[in-house]
N, C-alpha and C. Protein backbone atom coordinates (compact mmCIF):
# COMPACT_ATOMS: atom_id res chain seq x y z
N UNK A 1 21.48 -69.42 30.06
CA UNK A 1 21.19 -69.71 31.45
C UNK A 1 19.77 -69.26 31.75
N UNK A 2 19.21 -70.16 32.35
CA UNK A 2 17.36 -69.94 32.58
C UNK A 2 17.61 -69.88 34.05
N UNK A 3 16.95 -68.75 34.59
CA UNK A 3 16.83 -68.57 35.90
C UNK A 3 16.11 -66.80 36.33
N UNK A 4 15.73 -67.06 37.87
CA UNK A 4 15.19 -65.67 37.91
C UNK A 4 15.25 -65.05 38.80
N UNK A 5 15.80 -63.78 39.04
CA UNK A 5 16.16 -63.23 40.15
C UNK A 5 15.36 -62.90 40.82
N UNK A 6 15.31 -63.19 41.90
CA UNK A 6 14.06 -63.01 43.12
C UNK A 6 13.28 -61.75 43.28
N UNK A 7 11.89 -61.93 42.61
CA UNK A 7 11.27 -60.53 42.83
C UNK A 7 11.39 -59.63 41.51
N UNK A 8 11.77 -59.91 40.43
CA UNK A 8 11.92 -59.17 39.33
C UNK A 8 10.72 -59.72 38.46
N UNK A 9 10.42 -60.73 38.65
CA UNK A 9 9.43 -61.76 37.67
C UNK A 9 9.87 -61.26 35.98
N UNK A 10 10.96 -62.24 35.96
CA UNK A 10 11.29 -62.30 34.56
C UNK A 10 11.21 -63.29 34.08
N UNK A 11 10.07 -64.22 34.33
CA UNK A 11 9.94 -65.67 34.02
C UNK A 11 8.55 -65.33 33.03
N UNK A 12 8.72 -66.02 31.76
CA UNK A 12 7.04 -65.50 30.71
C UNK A 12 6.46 -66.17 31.33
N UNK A 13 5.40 -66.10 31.18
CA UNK A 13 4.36 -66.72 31.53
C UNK A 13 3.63 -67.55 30.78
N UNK A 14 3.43 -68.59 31.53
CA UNK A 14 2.93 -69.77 30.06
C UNK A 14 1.63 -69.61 29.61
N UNK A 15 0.95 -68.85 29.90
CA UNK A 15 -0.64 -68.36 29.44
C UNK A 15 -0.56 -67.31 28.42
N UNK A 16 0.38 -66.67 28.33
CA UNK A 16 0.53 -65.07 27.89
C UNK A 16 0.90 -65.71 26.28
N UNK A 17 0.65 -64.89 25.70
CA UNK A 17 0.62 -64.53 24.10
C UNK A 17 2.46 -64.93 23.64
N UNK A 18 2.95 -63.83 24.51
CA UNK A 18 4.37 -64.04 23.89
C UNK A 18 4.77 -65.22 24.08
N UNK A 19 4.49 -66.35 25.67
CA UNK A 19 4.95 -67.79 25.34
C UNK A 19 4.71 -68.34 24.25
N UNK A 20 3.11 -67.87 23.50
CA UNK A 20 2.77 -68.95 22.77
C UNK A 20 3.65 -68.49 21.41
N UNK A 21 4.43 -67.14 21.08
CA UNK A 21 4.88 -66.88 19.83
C UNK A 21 5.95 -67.44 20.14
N UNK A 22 6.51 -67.36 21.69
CA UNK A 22 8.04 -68.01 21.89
C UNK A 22 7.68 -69.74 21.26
N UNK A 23 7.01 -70.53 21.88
CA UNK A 23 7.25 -71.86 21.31
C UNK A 23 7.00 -71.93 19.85
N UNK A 24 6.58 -71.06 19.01
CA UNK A 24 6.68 -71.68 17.68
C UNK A 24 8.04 -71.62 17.01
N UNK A 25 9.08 -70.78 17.77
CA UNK A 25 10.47 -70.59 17.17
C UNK A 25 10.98 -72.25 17.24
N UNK A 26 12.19 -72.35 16.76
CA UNK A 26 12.98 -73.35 16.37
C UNK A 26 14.11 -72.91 16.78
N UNK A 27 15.02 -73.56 16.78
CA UNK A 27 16.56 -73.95 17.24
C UNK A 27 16.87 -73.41 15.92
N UNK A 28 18.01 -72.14 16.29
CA UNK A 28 18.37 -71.80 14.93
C UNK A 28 17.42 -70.44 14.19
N UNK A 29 16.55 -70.49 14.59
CA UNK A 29 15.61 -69.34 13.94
C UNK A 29 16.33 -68.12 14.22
N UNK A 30 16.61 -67.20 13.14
CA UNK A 30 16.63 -65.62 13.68
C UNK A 30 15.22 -64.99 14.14
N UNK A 31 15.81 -64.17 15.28
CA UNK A 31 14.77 -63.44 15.34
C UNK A 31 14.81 -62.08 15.87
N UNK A 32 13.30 -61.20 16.06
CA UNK A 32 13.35 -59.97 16.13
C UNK A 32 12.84 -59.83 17.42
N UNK A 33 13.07 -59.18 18.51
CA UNK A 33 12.77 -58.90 20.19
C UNK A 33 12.39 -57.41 20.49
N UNK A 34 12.07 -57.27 21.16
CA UNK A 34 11.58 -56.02 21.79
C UNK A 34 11.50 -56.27 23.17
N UNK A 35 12.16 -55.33 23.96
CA UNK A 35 12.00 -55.59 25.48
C UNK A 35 12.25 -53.86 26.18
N UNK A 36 11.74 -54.37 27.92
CA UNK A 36 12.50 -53.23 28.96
C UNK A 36 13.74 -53.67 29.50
N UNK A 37 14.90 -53.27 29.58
CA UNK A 37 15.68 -53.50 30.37
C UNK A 37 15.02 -53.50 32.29
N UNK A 38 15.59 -53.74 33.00
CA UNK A 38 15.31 -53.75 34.48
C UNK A 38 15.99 -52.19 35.08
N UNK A 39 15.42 -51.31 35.51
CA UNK A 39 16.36 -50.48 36.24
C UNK A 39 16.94 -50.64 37.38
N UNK A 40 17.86 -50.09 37.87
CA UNK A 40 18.59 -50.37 39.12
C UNK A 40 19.54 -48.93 39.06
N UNK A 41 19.33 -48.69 41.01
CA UNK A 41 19.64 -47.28 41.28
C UNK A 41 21.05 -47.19 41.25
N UNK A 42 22.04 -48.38 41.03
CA UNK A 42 23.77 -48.16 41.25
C UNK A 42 23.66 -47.73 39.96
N UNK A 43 23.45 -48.66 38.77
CA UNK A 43 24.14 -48.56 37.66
C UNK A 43 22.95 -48.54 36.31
N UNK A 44 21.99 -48.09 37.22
CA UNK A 44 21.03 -47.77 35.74
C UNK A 44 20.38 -48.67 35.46
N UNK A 45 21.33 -49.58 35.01
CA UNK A 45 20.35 -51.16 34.14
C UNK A 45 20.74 -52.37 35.17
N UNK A 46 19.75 -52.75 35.98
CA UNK A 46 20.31 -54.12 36.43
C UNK A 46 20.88 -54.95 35.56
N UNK A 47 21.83 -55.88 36.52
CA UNK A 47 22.67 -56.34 36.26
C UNK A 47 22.38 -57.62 37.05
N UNK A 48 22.77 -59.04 36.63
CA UNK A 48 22.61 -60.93 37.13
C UNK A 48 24.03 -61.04 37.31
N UNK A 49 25.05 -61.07 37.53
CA UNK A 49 25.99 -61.70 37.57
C UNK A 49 26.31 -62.15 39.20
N UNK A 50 26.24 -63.19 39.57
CA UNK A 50 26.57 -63.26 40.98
C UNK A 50 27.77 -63.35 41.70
N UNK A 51 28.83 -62.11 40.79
CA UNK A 51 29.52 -62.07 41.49
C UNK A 51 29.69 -60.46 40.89
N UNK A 52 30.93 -59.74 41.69
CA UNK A 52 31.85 -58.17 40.93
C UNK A 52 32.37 -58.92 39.81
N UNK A 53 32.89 -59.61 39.83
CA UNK A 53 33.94 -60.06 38.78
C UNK A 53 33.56 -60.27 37.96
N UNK A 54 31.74 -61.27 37.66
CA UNK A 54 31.47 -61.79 36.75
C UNK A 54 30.74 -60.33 35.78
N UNK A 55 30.34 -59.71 37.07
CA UNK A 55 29.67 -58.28 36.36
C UNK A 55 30.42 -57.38 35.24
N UNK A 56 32.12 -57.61 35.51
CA UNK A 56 32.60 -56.66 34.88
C UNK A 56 33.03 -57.44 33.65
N UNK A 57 33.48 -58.56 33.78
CA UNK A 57 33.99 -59.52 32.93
C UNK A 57 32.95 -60.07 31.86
N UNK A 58 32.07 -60.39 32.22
CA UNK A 58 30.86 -61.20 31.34
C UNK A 58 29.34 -60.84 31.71
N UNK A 59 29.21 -59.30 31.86
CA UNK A 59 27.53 -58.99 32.55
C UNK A 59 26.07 -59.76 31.65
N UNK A 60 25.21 -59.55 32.90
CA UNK A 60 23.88 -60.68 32.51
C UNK A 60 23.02 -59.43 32.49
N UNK A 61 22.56 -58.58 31.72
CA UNK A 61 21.90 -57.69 31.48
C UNK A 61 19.98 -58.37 31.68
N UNK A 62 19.40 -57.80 32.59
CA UNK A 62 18.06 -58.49 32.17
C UNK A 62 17.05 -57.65 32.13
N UNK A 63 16.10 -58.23 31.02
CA UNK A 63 14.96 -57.55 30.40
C UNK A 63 13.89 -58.39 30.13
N UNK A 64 12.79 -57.59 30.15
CA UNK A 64 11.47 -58.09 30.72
C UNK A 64 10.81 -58.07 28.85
N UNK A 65 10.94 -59.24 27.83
CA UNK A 65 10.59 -59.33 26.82
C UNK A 65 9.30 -58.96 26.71
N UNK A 66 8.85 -57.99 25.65
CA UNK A 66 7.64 -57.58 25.25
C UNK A 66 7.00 -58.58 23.98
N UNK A 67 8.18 -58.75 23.46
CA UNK A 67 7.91 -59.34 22.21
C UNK A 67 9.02 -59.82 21.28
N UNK A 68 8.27 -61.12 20.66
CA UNK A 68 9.75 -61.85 20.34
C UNK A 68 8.55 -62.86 18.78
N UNK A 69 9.68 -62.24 18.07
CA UNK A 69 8.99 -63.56 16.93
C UNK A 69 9.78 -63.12 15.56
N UNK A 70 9.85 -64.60 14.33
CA UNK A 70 10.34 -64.94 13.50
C UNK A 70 11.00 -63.76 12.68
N UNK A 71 12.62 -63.17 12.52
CA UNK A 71 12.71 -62.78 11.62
C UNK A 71 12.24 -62.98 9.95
N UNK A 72 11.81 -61.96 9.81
CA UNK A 72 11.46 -62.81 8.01
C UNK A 72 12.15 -61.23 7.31
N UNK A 73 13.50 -61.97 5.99
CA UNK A 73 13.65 -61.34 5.24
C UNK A 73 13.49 -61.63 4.08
């Protein structure tokens, strides 16, 4: 699910370095990430789910990617 919670700016940016390592991935690629989670004063780590239910059942954890590119083993 692509979307962004108002005011967090968790959308990359299409100028920035990491878009350009994000588009060279492929469908299927493993890969290796590095990120911040979001804090939030209830429960530590914000949380996306727009509902209680969906929070407890299926949480949307979000993080602000630092870095993302091709596993190679």
């Amino acid at each position: 699910m692509l979307y962004q919670i108002l005011g967090d700016n968790t959308l990359i940016n299409p100028n920035s370095q990491l878009y350009a390592d994000i588009s060279e991935l492929s469908e299927g690629d493993m890969v290796v990430f590095s990120g911040t989670f979001l804090s939030d004063d209830k429960d530590h780590i914000e949380e996306g789910s727009m509902s209680e239910s969906g929070a407890m059942t299926d949480p949307e954890f979000l993080l602000l990617f630092n870095k993302v590119s091709k596993y190679k083993n």
